[in-house]
Structures are given as structure tokens and as C-alpha cells.
N, C-alpha and C. Protein backbone atom coordinates (compact mmCIF):
# COMPACT_ATOMS: atom_id res chain seq x y z
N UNK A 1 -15.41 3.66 7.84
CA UNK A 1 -14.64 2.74 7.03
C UNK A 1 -13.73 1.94 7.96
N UNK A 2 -13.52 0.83 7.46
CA UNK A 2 -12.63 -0.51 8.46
C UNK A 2 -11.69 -0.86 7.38
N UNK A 3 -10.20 -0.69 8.17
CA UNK A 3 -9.02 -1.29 7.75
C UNK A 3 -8.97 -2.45 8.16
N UNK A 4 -8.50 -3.67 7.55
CA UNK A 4 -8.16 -4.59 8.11
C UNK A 4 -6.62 -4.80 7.25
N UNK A 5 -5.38 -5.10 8.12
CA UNK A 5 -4.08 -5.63 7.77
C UNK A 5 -4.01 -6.63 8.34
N UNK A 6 -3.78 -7.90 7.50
CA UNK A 6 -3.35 -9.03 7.74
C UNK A 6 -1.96 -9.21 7.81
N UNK A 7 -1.06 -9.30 9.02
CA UNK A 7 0.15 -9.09 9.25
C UNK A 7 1.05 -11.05 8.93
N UNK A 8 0.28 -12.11 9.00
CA UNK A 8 1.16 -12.64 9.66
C UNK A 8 0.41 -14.10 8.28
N UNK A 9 0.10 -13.76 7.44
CA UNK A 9 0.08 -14.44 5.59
C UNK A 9 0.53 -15.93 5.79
N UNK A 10 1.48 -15.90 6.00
CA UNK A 10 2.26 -16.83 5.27
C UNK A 10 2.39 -18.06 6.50
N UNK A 11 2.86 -17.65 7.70
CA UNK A 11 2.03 -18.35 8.84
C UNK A 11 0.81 -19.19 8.89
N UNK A 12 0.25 -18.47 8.35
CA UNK A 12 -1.51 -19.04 8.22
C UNK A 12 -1.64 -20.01 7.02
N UNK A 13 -0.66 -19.65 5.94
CA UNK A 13 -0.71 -20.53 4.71
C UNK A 13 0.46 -21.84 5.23
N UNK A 14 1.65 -21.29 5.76
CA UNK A 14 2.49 -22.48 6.60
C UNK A 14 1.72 -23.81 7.51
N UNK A 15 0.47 -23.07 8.23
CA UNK A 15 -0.24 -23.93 8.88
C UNK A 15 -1.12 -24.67 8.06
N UNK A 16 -1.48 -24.45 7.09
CA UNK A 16 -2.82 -25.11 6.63
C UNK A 16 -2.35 -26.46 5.19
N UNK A 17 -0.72 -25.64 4.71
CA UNK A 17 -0.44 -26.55 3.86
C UNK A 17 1.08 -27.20 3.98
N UNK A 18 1.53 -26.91 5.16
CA UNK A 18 3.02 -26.95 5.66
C UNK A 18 3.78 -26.08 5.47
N UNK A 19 5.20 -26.63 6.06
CA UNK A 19 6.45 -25.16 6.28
C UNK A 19 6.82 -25.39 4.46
N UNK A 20 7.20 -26.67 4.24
CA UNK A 20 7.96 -27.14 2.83
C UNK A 20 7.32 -26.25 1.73
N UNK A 21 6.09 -26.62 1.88
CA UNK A 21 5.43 -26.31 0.34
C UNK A 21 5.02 -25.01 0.23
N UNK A 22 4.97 -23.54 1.88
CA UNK A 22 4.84 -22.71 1.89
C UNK A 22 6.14 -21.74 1.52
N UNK A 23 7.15 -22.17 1.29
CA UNK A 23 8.89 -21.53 1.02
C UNK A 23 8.80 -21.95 -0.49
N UNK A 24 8.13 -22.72 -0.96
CA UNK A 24 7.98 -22.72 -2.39
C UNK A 24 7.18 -21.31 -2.80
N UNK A 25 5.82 -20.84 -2.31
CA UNK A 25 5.05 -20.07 -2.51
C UNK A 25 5.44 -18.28 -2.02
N UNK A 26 5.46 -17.21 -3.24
CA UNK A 26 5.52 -16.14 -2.78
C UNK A 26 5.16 -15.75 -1.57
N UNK A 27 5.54 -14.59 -1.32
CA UNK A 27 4.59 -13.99 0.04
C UNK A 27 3.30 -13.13 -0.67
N UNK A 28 3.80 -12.49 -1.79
CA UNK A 28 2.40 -12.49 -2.25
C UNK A 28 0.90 -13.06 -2.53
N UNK A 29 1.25 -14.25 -2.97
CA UNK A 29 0.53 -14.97 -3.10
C UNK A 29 0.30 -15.78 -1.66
N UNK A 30 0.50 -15.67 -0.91
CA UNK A 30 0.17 -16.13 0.36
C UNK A 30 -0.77 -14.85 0.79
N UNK A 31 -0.30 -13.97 0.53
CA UNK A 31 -1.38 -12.66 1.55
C UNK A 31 -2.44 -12.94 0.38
N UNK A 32 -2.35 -12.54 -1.02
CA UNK A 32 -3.29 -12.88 -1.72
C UNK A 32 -4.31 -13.90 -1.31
N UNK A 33 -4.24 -14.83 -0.91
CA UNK A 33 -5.01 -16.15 -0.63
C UNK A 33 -5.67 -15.82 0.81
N UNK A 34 -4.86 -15.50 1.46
CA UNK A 34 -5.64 -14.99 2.94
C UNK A 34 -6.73 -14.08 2.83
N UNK A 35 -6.10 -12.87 1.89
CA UNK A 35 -7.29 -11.58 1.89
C UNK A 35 -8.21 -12.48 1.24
N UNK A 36 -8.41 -13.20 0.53
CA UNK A 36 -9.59 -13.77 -0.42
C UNK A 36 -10.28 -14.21 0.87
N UNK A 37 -9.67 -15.59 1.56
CA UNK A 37 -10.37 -16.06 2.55
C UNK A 37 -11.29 -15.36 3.57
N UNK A 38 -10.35 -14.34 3.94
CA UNK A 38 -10.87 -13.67 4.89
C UNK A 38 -11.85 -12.84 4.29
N UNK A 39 -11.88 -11.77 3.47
CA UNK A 39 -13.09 -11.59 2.48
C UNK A 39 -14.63 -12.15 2.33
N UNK A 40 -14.02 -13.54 2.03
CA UNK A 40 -15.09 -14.23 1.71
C UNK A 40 -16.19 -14.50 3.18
N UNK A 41 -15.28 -14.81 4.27
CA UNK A 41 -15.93 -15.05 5.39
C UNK A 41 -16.53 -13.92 5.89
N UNK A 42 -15.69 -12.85 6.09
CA UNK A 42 -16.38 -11.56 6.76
C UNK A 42 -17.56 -11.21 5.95
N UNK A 43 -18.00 -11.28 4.26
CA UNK A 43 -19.24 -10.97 4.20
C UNK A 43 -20.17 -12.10 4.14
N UNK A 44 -19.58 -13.27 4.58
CA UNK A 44 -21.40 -14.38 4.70
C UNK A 44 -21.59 -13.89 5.93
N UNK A 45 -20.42 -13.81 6.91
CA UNK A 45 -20.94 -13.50 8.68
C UNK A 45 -21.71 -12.05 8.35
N UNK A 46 -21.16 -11.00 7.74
CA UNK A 46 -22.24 -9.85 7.66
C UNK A 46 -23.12 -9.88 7.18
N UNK A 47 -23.55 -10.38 5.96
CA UNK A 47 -24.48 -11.07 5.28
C UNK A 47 -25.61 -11.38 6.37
N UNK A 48 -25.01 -12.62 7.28
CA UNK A 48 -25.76 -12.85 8.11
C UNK A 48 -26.34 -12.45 9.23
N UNK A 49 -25.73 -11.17 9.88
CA UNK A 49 -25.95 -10.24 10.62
C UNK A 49 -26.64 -9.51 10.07
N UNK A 50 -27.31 -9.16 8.73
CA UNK A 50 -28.16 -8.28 7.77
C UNK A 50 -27.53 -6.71 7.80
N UNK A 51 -26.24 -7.41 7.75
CA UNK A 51 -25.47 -5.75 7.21
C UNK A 51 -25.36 -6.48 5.83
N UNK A 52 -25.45 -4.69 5.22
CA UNK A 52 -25.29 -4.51 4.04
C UNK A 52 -23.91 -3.66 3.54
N UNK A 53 -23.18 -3.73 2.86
CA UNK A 53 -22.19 -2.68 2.64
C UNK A 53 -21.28 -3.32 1.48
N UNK A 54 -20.40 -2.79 1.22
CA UNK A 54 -18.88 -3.28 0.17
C UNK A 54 -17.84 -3.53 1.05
N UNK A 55 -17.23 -4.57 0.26
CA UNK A 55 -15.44 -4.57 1.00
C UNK A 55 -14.59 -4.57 -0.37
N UNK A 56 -13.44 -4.64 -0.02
CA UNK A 56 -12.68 -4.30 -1.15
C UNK A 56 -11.24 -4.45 -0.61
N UNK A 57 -10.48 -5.55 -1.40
CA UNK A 57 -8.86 -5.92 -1.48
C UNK A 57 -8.07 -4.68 -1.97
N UNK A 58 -7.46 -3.85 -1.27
CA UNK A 58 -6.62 -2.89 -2.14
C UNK A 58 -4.93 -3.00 -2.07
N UNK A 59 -4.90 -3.21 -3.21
CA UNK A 59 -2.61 -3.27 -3.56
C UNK A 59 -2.74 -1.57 -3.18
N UNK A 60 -0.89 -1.60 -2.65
CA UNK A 60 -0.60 0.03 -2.58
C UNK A 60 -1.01 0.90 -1.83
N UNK A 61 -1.90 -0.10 -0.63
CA UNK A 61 -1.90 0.93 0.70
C UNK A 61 -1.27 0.33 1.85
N UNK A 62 -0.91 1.04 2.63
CA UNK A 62 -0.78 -0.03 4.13
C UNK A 62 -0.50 0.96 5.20
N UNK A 63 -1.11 0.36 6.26
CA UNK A 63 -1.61 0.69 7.39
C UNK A 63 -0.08 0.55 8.25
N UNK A 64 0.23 1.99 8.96
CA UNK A 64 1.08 1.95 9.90
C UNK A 64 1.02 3.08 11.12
N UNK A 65 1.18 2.22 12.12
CA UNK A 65 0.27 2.88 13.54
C UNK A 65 -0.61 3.72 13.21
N UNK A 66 -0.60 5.18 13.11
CA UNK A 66 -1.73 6.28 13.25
C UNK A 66 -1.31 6.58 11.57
N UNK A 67 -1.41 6.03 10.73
CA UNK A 67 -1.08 6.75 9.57
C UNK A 67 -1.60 5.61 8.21
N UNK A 68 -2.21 5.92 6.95
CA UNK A 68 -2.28 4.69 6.33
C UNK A 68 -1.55 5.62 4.79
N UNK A 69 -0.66 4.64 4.34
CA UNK A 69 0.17 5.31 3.67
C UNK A 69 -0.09 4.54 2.33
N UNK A 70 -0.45 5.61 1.13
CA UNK A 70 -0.50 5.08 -0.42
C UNK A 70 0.36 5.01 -1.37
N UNK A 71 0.73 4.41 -1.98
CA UNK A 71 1.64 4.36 -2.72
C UNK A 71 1.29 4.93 -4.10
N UNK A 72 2.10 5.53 -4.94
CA UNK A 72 1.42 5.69 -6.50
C UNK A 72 1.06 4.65 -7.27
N UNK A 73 1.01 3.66 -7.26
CA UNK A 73 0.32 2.38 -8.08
C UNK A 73 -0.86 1.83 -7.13
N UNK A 74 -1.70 2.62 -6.48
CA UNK A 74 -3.04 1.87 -5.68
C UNK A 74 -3.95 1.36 -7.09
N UNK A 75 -4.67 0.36 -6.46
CA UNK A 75 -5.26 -0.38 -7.15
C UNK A 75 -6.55 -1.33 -7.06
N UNK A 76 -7.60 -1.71 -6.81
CA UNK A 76 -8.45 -2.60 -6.01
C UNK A 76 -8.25 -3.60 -7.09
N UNK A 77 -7.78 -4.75 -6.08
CA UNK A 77 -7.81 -5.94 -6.41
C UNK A 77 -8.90 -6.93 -6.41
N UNK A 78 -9.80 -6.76 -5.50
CA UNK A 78 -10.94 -7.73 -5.28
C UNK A 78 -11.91 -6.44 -4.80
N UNK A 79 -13.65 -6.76 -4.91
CA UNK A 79 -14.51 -5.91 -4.61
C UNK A 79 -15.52 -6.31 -4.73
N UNK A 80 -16.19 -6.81 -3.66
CA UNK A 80 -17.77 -7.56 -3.69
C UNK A 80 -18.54 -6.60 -2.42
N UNK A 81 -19.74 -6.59 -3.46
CA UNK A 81 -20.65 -6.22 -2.52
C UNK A 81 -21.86 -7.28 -1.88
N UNK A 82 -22.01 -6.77 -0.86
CA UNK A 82 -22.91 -7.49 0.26
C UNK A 82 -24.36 -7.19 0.60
């Protein structure tokens, strides 16, 4: 299984639609929009590599150094298979 934490959201949404209109927008909804993106890309590239497998957006976990820590409200938010 592969963790991926997207640390730096809002940065990435700052760059693509500016500083102004990104201080309007949650930080939620900024990581929200990233995990989608990134999602979406990692399974056409696997797709295209002829891996097969699931990924899956999950609220209520997060990854810290050697440890991935759950919260009581986990949840999958997004979940496509490949």
C-alpha cells in the first residue's frame, strides 16, 4: 500500500489561480482540489503503465514520520478503480 500526503495545497492552488483569489478559498478545499488532481493523473499514468489496482482519498488519517495516525471520523472521500 502507498501513502501519498500532499503537504503544500494551497501553494499549488496559489500558483495556478493567484495569491488574491487563493485567501478567499479554504484550505480544505484547496487540498480537496489537489487530491482530485493528483488522483486523476496518477491513475491514467498507471492505467498506462498497465497497472491495475484502486486508489482512494481518505479524511481522518495523516501521515507523520514513522507513524500514520487515524482519527475517529475516517472516511473515504473519493475511490476509483483502475
Amino acid at each position: 500500500m502507498i501513502v501519498l500526503k500532499i503537504s503544500n495545497s494551497s501553494e499549488v492552488v496559489a500558483g495556478k489561480i493567484g495569491r488574491f483569489l487563493e485567501r478567499l478559498t479554504p484550505d480544505s478545499f484547496d487540498e480537496t482540489t489537489v487530491e482530485d488532481i493528483v488522483l486523476q493523473k496518477l491513475v491514467e499514468n498507471l492505467r498506462e503503465e498497465g497497472i491495475r489496482g484502486e486508489v482512494a482519498a481518505v479524511k481522518g488519517i495523516d501521515l507523520h514520520a514513522t507513524e500514520l495516525v487515524m482519527k475517529d471520523s475516517m472516511h473515504v472521500r473519493k475511490h476509483q478503480v483502475f
